[in-house]
Protein backbone atom coordinates (compact mmCIF):
# COMPACT_ATOMS: atom_id res chain seq x y z
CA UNK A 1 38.08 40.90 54.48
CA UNK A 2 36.24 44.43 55.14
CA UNK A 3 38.80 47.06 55.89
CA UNK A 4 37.46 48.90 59.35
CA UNK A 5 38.66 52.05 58.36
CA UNK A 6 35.90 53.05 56.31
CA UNK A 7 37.42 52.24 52.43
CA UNK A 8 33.96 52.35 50.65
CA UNK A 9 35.47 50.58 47.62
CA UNK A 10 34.96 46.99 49.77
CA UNK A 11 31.45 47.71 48.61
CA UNK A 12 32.62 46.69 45.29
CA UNK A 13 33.32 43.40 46.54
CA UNK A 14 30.00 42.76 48.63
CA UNK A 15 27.27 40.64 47.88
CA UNK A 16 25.13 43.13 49.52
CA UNK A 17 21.43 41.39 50.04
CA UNK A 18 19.31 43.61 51.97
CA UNK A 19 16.49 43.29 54.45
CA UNK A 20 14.02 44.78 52.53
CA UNK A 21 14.76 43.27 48.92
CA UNK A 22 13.55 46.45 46.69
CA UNK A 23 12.81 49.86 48.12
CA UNK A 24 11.34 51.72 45.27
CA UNK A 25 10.77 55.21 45.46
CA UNK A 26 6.74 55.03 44.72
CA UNK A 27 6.47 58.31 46.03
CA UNK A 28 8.01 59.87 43.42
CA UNK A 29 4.95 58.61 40.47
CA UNK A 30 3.23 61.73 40.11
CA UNK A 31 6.57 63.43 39.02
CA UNK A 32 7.80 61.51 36.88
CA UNK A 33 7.06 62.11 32.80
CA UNK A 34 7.63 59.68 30.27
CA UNK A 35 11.21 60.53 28.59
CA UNK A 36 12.59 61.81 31.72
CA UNK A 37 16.05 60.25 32.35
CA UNK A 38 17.21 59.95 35.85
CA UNK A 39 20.53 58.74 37.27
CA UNK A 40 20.57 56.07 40.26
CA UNK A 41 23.62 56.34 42.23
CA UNK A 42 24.42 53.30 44.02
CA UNK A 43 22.25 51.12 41.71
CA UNK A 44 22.97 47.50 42.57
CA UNK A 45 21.18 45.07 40.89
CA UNK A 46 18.71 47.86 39.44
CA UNK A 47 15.43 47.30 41.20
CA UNK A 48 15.06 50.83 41.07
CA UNK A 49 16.01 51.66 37.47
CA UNK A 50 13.50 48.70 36.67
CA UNK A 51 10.77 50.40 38.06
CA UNK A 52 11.83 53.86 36.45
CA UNK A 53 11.54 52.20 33.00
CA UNK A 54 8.39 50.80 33.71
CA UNK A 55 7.29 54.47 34.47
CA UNK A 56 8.46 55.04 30.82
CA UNK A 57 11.82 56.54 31.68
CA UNK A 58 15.37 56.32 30.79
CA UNK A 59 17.65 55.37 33.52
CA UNK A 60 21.50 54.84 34.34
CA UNK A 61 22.40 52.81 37.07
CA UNK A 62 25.81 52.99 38.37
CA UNK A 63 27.34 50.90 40.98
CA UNK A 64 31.12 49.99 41.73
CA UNK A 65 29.96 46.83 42.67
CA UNK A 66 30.85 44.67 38.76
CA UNK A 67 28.68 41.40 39.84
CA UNK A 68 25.53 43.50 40.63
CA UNK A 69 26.31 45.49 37.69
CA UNK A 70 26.65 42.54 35.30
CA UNK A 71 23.15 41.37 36.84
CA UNK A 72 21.57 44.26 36.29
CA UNK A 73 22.32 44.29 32.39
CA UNK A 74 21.48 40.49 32.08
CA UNK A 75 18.16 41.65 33.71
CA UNK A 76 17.81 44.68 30.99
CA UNK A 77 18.83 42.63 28.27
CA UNK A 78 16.24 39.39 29.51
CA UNK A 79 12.94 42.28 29.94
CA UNK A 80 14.19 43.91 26.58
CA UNK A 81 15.05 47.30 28.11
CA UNK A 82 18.51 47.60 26.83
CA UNK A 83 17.35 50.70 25.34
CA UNK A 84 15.82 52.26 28.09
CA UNK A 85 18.31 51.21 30.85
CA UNK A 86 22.19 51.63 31.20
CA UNK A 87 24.08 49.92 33.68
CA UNK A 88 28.31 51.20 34.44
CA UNK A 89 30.62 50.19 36.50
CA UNK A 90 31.61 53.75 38.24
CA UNK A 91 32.44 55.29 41.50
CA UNK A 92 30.16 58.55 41.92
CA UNK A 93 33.21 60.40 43.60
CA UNK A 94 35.65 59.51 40.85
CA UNK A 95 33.84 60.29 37.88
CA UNK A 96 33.91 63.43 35.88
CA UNK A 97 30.81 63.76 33.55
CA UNK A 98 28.91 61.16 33.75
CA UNK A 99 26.26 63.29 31.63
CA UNK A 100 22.88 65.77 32.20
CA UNK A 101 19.89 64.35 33.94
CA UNK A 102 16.48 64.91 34.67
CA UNK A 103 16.62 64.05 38.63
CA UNK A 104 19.42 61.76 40.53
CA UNK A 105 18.17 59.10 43.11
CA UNK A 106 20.68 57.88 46.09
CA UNK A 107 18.67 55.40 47.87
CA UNK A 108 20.69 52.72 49.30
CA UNK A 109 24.33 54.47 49.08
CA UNK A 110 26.19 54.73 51.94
């Protein structure tokens, strides 16, 4: 059951499917540089790390969701991008060095 009193960690829990299945952040091509490494907060499934390594960048995606987690990595390790991409189970506010990055995206975290 979701807890009404806004407990974020029932996201961890969620199957979350949304309306508009990927919203990648196209806007942000011309910036980015191949080698760059960027952290996605919030990553879900990875869509958006996905498209980062196909623009030749290094991502981590971090979710406290463990199924969308787990899908994301059977995704990396399926396109061979285990290198590239990094997938953790992690809560955002809980963790204390999670490392240095180039840029941070927050697209679909609430």
């Amino acid at each position: 059951m979701i807890s009404t009193e806004g407990d974020y960690t029932d996201w961890s829990h969620i199957d979350y499917q949304p309306v508009i299945h990927e919203l990648l952040p196209d806007g942000l091509v011309p910036f980015l540089s191949q080698g760059q490494s960027a952290l996605e907060i919030g990553s879900g499934r990875g869509a958006v790390c996905f498209f980062l390594a196909r623009h030749g960048l290094h991502a981590l995606g971090i979710d406290i969701n463990h199924d969308a987690i787990a899908v994301a990595r059977q995704q990396a390790l399926r396109d061979g991008l285990g290198l590239t991409l990094r997938f953790e189970v992690a809560d955002i506010l809980k963790q204390t060095d999670i490392g240095a990055f180039d840029f941070v995206l927050m697209i679909r975290a609430l």
